[in-house]
Protein backbone atom coordinates (compact mmCIF):
# COMPACT_ATOMS: atom_id res chain seq x y z
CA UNK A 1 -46.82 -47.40 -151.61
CA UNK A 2 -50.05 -48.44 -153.42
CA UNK A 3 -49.30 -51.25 -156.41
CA UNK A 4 -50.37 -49.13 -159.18
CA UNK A 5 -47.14 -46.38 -158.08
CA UNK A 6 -45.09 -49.22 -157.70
CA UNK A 7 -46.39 -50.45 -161.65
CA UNK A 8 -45.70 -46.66 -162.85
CA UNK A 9 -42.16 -46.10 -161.03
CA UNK A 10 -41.41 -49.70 -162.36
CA UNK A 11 -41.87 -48.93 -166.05
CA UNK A 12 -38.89 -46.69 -165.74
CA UNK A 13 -36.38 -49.81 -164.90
CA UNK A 14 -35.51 -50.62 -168.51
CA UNK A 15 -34.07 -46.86 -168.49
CA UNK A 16 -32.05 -47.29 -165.20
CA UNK A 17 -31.11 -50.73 -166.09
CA UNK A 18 -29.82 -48.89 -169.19
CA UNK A 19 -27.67 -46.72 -167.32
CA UNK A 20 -26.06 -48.82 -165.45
CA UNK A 21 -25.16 -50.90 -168.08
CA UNK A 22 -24.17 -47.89 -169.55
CA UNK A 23 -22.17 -47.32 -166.37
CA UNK A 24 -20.55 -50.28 -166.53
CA UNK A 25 -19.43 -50.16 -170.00
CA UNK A 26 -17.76 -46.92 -169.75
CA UNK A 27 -15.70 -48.06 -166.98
CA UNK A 28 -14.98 -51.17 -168.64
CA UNK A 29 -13.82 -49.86 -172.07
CA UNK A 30 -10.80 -48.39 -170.98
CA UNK A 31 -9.82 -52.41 -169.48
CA UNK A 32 -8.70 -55.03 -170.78
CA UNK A 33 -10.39 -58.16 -170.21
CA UNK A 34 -10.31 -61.86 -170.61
CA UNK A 35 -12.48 -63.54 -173.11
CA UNK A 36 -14.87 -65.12 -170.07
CA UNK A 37 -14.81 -61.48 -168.75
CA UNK A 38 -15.99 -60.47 -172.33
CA UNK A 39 -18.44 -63.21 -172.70
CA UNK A 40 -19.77 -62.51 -169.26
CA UNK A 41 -20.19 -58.20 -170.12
CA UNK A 42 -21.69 -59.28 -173.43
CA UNK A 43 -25.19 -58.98 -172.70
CA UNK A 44 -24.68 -55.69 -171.31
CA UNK A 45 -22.48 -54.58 -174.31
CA UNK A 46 -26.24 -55.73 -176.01
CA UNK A 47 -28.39 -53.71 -173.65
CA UNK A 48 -25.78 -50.39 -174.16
CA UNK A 49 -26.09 -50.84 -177.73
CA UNK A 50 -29.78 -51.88 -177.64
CA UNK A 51 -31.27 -48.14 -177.02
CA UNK A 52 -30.70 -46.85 -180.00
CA UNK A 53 -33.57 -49.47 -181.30
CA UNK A 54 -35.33 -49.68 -178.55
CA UNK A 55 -35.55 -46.42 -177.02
CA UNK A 56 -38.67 -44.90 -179.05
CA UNK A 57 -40.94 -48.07 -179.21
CA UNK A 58 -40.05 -48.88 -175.34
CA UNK A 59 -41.09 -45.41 -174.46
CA UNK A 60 -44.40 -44.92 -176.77
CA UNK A 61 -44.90 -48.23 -175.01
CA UNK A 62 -44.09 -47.15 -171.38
CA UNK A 63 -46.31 -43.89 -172.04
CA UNK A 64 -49.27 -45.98 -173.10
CA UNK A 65 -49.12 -48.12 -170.08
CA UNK A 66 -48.62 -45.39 -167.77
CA UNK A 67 -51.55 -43.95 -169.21
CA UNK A 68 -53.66 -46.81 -169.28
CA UNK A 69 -53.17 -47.77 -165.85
CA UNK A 70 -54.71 -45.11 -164.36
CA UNK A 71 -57.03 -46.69 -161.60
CA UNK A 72 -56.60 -50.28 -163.28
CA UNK A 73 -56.46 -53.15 -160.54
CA UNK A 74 -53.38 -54.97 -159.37
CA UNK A 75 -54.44 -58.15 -161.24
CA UNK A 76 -54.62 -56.13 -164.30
CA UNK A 77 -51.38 -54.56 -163.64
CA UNK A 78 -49.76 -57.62 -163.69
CA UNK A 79 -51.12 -59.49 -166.53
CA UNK A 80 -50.10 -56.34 -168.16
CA UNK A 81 -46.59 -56.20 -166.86
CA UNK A 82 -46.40 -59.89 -168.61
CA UNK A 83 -47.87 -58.77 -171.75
CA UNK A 84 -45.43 -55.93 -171.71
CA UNK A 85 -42.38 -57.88 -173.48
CA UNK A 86 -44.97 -58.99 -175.99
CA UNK A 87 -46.06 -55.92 -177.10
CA UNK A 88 -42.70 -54.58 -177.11
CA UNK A 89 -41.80 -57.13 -179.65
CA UNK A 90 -44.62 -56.08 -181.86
CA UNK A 91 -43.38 -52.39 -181.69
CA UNK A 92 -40.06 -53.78 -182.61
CA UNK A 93 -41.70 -55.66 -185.88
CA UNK A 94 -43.29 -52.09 -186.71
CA UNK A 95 -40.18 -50.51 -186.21
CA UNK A 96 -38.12 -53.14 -188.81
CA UNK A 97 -40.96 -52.50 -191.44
CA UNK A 98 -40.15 -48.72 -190.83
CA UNK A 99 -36.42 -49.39 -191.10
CA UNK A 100 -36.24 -51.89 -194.10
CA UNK A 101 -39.00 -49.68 -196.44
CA UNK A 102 -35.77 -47.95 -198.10
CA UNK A 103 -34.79 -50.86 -199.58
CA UNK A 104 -34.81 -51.45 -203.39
CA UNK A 105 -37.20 -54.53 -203.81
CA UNK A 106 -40.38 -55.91 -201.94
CA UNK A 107 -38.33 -59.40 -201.52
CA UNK A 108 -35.55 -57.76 -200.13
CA UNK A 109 -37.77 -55.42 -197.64
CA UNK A 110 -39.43 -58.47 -196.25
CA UNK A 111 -35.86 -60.46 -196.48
CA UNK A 112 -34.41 -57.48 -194.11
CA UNK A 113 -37.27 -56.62 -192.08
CA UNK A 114 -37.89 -60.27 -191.12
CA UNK A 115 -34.11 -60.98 -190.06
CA UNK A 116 -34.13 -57.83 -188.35
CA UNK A 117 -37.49 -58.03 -186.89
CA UNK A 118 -36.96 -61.41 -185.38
CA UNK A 119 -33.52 -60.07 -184.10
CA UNK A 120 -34.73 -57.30 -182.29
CA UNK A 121 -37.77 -58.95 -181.31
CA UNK A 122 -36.23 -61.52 -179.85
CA UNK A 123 -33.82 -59.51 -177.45
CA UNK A 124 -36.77 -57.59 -176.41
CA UNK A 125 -38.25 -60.29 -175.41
CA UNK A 126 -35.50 -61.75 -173.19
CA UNK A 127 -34.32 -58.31 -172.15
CA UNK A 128 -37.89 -57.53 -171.60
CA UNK A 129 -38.79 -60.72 -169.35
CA UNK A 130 -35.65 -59.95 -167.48
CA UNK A 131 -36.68 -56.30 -166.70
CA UNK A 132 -39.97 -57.76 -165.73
CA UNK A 133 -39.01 -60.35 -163.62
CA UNK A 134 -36.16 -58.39 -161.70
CA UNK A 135 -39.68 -55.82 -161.11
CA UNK A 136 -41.78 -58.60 -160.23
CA UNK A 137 -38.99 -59.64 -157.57
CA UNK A 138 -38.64 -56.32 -155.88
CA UNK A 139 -42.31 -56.11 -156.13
CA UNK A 140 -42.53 -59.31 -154.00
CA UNK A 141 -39.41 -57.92 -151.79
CA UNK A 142 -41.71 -54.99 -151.31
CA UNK A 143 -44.69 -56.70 -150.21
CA UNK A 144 -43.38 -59.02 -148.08
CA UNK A 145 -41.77 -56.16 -146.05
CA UNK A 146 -45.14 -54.42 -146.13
CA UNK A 147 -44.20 -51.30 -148.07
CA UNK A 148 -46.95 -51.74 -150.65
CA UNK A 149 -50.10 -52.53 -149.66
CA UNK A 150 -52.75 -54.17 -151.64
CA UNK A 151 -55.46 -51.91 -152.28
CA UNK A 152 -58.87 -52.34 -151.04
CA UNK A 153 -61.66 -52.69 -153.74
CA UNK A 154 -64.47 -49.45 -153.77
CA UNK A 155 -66.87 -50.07 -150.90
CA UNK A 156 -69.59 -49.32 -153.24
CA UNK A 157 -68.49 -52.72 -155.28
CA UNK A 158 -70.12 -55.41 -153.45
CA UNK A 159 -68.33 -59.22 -153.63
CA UNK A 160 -70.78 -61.67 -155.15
CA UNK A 161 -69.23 -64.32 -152.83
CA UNK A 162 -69.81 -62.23 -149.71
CA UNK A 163 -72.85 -62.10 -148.43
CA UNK A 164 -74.49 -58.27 -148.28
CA UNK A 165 -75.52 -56.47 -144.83
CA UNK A 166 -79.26 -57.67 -145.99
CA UNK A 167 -78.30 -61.08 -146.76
CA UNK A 168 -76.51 -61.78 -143.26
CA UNK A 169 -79.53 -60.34 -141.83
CA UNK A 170 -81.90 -62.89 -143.21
């Protein structure tokens, strides 16, 4: 598997991560559990929840990447894939202002769309950096038992720090 098919299969974790939580929850709602059990499933509980917010920026998001990474290096891919959370925040933000314009007052729009911004945001951002890292693991996983390969660079794109065919000649 070549990085940049790893990079496109990987932006559809969030969504499997999603239904396994998902998974999880419906098995679990017909229990009951302890409060440490409870404490413990609450960040799932979050995630399960979480898609109704997060499921149209996260996907105008994923579509944009996949998009964009069309024959993008593997350095690129993964300064990306750290950026990701980031700009999923942002799309959150947008998606407050969007939420909170109904409101009856300009004080009270930015009241509720910076509570609910910074909320949102800031479980994208952990949820986000989670998803990421879990990728980056497997990623690692991957390479390490050789099932994705680095890609070679174009042989028409010379290194500056190699030397040429006419400079070893010399």
């Amino acid at each position: 598997m070549k990085p940049r098919t790893y990079f496109r299969v990987a932006l559809l974790f969030p969504y499997m991560l999603w239904g396994v939580c998902a998974l999880i929850a419906a098995l679990l709602s017909s229990q009951e559990t302890s409060a440490a059990w409870n404490i413990v499933l609450m960040p799932v509980m979050f995630y399960v929840i979480g898609i109704i917010l997060w499921l149209i920026p996260y996907t105008i998001l994923a579509a944009g990447m996949w998009i964009w990474s069309r024959n993008k290096s593997t350095a690129a891919l993964r300064k990306l894939a750290l950026l990701a959370p980031i700009l999923l925040f942002a799309l959150m933000l947008v998606e407050a202002l969007v939420v909170s314009l109904p409101t009856q007052s300009v004080g009270q729009t930015a009241r509720d769309m910076l509570g609910q911004g910074l909320l949102m945001g800031g479980f994208s951002l952990v949820f986000g950096y989670f998803c990421v890292g879990i990728a980056m693991g497997i990623y690692r996983f991957l390479q390490a038992k050789r099932l994705i390969t680095e890609e070679a660079p174009p042989a028409h794109i010379e290194d500056s720090t190699t030397p040429s065919h006419a400079q070893t000649l010399t």
